[in-house]
PDB file of N, CA and C in Angstrom:
ATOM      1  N   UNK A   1      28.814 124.524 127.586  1.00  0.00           N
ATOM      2  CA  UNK A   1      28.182 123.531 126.751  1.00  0.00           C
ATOM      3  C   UNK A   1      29.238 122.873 125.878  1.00  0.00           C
ATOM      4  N   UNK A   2      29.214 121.320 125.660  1.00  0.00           N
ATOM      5  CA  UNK A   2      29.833 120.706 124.436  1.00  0.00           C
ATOM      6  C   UNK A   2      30.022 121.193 122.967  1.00  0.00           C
ATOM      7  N   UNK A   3      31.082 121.254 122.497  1.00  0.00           N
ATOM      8  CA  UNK A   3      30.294 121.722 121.157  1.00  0.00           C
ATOM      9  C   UNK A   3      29.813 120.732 120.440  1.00  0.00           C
ATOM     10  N   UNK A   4      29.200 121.219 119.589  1.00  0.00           N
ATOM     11  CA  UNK A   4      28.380 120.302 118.899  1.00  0.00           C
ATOM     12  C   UNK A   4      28.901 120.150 116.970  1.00  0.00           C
ATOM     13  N   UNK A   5      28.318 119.766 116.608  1.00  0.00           N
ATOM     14  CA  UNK A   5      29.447 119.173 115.304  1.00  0.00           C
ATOM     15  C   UNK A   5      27.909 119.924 114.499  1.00  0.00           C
ATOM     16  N   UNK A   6      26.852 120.053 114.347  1.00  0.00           N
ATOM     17  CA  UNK A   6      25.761 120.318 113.639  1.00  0.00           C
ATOM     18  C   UNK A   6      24.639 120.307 114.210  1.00  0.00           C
ATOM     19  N   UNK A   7      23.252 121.064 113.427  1.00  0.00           N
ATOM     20  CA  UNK A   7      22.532 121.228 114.322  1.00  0.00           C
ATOM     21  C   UNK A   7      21.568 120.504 114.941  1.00  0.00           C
ATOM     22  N   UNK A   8      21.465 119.347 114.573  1.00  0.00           N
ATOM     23  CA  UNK A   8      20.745 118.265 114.749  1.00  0.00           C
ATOM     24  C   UNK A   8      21.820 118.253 116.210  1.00  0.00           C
ATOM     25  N   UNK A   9      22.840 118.042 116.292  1.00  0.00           N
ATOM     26  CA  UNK A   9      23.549 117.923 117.586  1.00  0.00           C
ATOM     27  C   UNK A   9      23.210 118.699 118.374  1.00  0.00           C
ATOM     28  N   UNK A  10      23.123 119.956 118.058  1.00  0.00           N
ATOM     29  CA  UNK A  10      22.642 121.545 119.246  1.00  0.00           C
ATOM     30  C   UNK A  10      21.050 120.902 119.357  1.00  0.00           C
ATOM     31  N   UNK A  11      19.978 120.541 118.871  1.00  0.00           N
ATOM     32  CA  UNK A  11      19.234 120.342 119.089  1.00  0.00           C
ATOM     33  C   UNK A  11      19.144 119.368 120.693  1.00  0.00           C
ATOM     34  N   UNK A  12      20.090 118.539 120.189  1.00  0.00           N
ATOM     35  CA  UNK A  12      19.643 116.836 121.070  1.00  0.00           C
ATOM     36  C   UNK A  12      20.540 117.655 122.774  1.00  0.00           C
ATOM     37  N   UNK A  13      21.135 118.227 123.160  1.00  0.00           N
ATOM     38  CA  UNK A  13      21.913 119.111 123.663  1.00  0.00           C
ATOM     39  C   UNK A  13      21.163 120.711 124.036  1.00  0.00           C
ATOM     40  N   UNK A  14      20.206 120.986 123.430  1.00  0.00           N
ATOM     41  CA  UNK A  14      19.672 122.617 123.871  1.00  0.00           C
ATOM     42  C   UNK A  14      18.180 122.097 124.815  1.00  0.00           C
ATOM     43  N   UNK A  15      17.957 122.650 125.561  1.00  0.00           N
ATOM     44  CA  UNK A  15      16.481 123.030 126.326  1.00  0.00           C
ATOM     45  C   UNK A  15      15.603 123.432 125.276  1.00  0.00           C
ATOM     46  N   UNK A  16      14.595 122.979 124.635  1.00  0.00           N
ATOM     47  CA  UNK A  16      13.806 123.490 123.676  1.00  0.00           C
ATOM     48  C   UNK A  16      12.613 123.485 124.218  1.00  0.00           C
ATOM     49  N   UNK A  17      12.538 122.882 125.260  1.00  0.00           N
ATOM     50  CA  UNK A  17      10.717 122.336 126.179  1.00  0.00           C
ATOM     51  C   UNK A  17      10.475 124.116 126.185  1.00  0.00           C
ATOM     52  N   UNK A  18      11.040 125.103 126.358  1.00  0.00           N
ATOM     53  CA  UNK A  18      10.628 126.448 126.829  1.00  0.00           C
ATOM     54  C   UNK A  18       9.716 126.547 125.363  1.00  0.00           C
ATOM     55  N   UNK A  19      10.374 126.449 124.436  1.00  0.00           N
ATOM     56  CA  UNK A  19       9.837 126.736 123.112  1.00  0.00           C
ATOM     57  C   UNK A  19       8.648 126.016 122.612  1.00  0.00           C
ATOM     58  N   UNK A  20       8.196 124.876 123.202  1.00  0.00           N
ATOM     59  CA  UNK A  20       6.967 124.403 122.863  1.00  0.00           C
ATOM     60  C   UNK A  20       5.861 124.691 122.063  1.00  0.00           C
ATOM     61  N   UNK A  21       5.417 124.127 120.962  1.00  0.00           N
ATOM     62  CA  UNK A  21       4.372 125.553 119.954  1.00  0.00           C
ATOM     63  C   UNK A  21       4.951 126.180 119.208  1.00  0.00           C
ATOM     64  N   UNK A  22       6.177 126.818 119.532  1.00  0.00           N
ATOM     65  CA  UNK A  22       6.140 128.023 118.281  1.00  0.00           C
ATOM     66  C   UNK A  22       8.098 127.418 117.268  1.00  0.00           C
ATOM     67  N   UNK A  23       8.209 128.193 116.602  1.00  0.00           N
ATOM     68  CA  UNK A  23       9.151 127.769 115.830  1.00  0.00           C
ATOM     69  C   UNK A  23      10.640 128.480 116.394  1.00  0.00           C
ATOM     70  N   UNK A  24      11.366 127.526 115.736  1.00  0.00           N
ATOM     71  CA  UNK A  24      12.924 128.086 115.992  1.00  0.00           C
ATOM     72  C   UNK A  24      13.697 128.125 114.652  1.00  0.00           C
ATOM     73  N   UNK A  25      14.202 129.117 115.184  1.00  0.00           N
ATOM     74  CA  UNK A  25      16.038 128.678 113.914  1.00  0.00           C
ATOM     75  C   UNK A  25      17.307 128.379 114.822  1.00  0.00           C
ATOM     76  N   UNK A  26      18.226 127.186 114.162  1.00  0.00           N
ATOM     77  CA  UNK A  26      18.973 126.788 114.986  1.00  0.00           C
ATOM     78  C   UNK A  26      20.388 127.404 113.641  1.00  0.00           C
ATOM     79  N   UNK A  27      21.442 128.331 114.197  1.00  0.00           N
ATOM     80  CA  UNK A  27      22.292 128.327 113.836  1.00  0.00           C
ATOM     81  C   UNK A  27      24.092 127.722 114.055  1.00  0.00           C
ATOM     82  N   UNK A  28      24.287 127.022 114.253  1.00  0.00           N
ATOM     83  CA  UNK A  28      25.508 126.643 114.403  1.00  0.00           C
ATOM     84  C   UNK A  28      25.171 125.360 115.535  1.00  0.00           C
ATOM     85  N   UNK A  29      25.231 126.033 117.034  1.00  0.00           N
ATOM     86  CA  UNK A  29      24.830 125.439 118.209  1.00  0.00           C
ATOM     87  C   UNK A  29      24.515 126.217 119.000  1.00  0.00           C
ATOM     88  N   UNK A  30      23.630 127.296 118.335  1.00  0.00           N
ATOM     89  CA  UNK A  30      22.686 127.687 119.498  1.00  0.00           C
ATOM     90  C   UNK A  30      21.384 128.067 118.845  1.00  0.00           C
ATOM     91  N   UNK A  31      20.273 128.761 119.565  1.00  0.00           N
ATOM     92  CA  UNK A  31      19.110 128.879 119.122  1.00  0.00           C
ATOM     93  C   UNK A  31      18.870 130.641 118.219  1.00  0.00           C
ATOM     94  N   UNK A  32      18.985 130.855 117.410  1.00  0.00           N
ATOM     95  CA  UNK A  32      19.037 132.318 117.307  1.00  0.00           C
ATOM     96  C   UNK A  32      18.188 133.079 117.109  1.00  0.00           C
ATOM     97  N   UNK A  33      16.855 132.365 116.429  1.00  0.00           N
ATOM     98  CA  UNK A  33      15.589 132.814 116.520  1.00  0.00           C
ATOM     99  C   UNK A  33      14.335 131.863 116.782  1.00  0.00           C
ATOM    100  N   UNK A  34      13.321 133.036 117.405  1.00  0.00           N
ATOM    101  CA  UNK A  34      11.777 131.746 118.210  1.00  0.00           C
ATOM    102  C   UNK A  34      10.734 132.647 117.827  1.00  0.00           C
ATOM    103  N   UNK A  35       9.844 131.915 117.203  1.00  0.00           N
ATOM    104  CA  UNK A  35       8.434 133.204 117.018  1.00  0.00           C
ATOM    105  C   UNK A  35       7.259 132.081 116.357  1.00  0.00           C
ATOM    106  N   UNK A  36       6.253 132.606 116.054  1.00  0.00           N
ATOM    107  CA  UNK A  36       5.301 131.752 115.952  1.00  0.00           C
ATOM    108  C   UNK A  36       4.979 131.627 114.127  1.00  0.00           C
ATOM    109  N   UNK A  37       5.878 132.210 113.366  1.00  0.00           N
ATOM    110  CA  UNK A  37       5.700 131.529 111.622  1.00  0.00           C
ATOM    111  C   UNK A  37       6.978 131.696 111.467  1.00  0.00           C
ATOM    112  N   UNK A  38       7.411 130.261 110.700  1.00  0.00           N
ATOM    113  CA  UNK A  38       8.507 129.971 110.287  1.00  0.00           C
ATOM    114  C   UNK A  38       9.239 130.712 109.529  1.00  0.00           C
ATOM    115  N   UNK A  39       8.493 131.005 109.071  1.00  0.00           N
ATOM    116  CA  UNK A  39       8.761 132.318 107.285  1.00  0.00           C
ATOM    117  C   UNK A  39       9.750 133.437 108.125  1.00  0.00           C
ATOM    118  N   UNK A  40       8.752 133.571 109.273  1.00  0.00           N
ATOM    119  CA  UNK A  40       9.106 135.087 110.178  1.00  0.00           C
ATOM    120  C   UNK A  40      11.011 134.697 111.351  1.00  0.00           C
ATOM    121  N   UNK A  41      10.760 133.870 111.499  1.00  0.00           N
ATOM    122  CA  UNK A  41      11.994 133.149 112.258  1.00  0.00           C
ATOM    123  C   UNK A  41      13.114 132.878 111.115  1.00  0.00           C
ATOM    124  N   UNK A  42      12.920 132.128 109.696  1.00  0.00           N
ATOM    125  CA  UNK A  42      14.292 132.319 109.242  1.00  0.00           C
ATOM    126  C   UNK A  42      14.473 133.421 108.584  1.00  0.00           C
ATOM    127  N   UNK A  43      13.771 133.963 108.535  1.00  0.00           N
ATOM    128  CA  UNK A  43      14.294 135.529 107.720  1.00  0.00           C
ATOM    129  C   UNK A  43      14.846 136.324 109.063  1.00  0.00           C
ATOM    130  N   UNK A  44      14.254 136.029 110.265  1.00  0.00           N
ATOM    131  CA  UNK A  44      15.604 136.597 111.111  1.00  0.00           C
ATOM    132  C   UNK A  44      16.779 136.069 111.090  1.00  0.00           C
ATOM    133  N   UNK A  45      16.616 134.889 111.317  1.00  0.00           N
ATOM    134  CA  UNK A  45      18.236 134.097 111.474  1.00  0.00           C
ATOM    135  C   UNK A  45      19.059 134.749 110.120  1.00  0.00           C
ATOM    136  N   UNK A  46      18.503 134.370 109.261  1.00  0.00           N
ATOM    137  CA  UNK A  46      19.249 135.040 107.624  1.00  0.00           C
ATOM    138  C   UNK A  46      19.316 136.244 107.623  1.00  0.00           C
ATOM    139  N   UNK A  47      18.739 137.553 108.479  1.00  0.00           N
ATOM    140  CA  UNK A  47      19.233 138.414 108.706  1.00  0.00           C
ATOM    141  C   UNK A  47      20.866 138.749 109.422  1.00  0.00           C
ATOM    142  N   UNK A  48      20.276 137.699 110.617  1.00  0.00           N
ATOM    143  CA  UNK A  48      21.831 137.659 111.920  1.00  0.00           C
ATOM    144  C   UNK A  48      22.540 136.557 111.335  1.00  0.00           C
ATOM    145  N   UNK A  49      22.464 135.950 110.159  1.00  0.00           N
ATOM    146  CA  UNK A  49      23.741 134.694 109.739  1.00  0.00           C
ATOM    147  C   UNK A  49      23.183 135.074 108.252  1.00  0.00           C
ATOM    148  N   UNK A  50      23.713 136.021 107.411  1.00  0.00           N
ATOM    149  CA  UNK A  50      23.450 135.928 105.799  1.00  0.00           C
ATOM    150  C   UNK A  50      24.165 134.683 105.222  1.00  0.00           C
ATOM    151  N   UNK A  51      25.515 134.356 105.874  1.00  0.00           N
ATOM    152  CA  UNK A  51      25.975 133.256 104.828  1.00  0.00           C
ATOM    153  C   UNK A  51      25.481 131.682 105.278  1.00  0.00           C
ATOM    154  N   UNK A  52      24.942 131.573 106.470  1.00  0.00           N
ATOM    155  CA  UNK A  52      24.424 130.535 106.854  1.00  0.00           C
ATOM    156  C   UNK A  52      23.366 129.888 106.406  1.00  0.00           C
ATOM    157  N   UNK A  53      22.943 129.136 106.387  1.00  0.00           N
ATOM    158  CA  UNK A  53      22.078 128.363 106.499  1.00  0.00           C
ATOM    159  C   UNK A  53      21.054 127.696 107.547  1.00  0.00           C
ATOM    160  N   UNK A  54      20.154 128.574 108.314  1.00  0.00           N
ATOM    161  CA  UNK A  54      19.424 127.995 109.504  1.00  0.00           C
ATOM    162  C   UNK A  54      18.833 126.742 109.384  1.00  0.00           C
ATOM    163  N   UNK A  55      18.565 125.874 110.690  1.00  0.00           N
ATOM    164  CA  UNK A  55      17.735 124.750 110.886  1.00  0.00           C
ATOM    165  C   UNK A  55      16.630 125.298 111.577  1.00  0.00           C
ATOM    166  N   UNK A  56      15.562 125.298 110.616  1.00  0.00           N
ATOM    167  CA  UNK A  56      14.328 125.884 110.677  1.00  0.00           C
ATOM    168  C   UNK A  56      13.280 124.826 111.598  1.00  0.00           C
ATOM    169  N   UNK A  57      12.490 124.726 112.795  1.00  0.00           N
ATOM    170  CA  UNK A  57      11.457 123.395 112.836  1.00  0.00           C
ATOM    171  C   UNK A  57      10.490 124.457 114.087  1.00  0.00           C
ATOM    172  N   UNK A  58       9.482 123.759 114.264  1.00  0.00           N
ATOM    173  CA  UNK A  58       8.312 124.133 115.313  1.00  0.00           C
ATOM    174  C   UNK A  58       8.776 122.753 116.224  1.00  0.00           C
ATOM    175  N   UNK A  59       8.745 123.271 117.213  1.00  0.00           N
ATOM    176  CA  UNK A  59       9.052 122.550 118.532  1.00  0.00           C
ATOM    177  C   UNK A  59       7.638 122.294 118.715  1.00  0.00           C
ATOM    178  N   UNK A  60       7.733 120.752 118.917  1.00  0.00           N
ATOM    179  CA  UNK A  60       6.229 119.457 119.000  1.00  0.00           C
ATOM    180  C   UNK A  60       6.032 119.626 120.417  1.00  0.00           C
ATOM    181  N   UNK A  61       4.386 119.851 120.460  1.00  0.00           N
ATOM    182  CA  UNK A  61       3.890 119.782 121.653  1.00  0.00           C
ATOM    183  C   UNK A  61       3.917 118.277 122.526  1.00  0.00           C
ATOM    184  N   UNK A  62       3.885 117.372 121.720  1.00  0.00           N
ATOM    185  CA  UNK A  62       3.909 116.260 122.427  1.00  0.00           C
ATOM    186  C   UNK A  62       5.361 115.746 123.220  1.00  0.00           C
ATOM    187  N   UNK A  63       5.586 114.762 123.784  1.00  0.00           N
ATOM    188  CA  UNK A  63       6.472 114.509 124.384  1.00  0.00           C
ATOM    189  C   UNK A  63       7.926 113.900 123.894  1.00  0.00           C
ATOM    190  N   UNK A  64       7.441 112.762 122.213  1.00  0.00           N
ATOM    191  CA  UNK A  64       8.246 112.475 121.876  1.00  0.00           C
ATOM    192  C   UNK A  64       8.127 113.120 120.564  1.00  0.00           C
ATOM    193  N   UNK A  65       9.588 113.639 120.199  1.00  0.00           N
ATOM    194  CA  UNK A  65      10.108 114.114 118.715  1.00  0.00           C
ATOM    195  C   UNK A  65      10.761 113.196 118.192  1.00  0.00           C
ATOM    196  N   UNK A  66      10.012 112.874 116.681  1.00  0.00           N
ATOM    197  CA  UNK A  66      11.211 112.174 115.931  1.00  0.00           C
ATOM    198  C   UNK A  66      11.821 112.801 114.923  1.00  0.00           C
ATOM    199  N   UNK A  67      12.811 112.537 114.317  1.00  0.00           N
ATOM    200  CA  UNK A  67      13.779 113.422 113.875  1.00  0.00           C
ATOM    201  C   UNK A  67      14.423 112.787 112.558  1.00  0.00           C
TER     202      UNK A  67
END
C-alpha cells in the first residue's frame, strides 16, 4: 500500500465496504479497531496507540460518503 500522509488519506485508500454499519478507528494508515459503539472502538485503539490520537467514524450504509 501507498503511504498515506493522514487518516483521511488511509481512509480514501482502505476497503471499508467490509465494515458497513458498524464503527472504526483509523490509526496512522491502517484500520485498528471495528465494533458496533464508538465509545467501545476508541478506547481500544487508545488502548493499542496511548499516545495517538484515533480517527473515530461509523462506516455509512449508503453508497456515497461525504467527508
Amino acid at each position: 500500500m501507498t503511504a498515506c500522509k493522514s487518516e483521511f488519506d488511509a481512509l480514501m485508500m482502505l476497503d471499508i465496504g467490509q465494515h458497513v454499519g458498524r464503527w472504526i478507528a483509523v490509526v496512522g494508515c491502517e484500520i485498528v479497531s471495528v465494533g458496533d459503539s464508538g465509545k467501545e472502538v476508541f478506547l481500544e485503539a487508545k488502548k493499542k496507540y496511548p499516545d495517538k490520537e484515533p480517527f473515530v467514524m461509523k462506516v455509512p450504509r449508503d453508497e456515497i460518503m461525504l467527508l
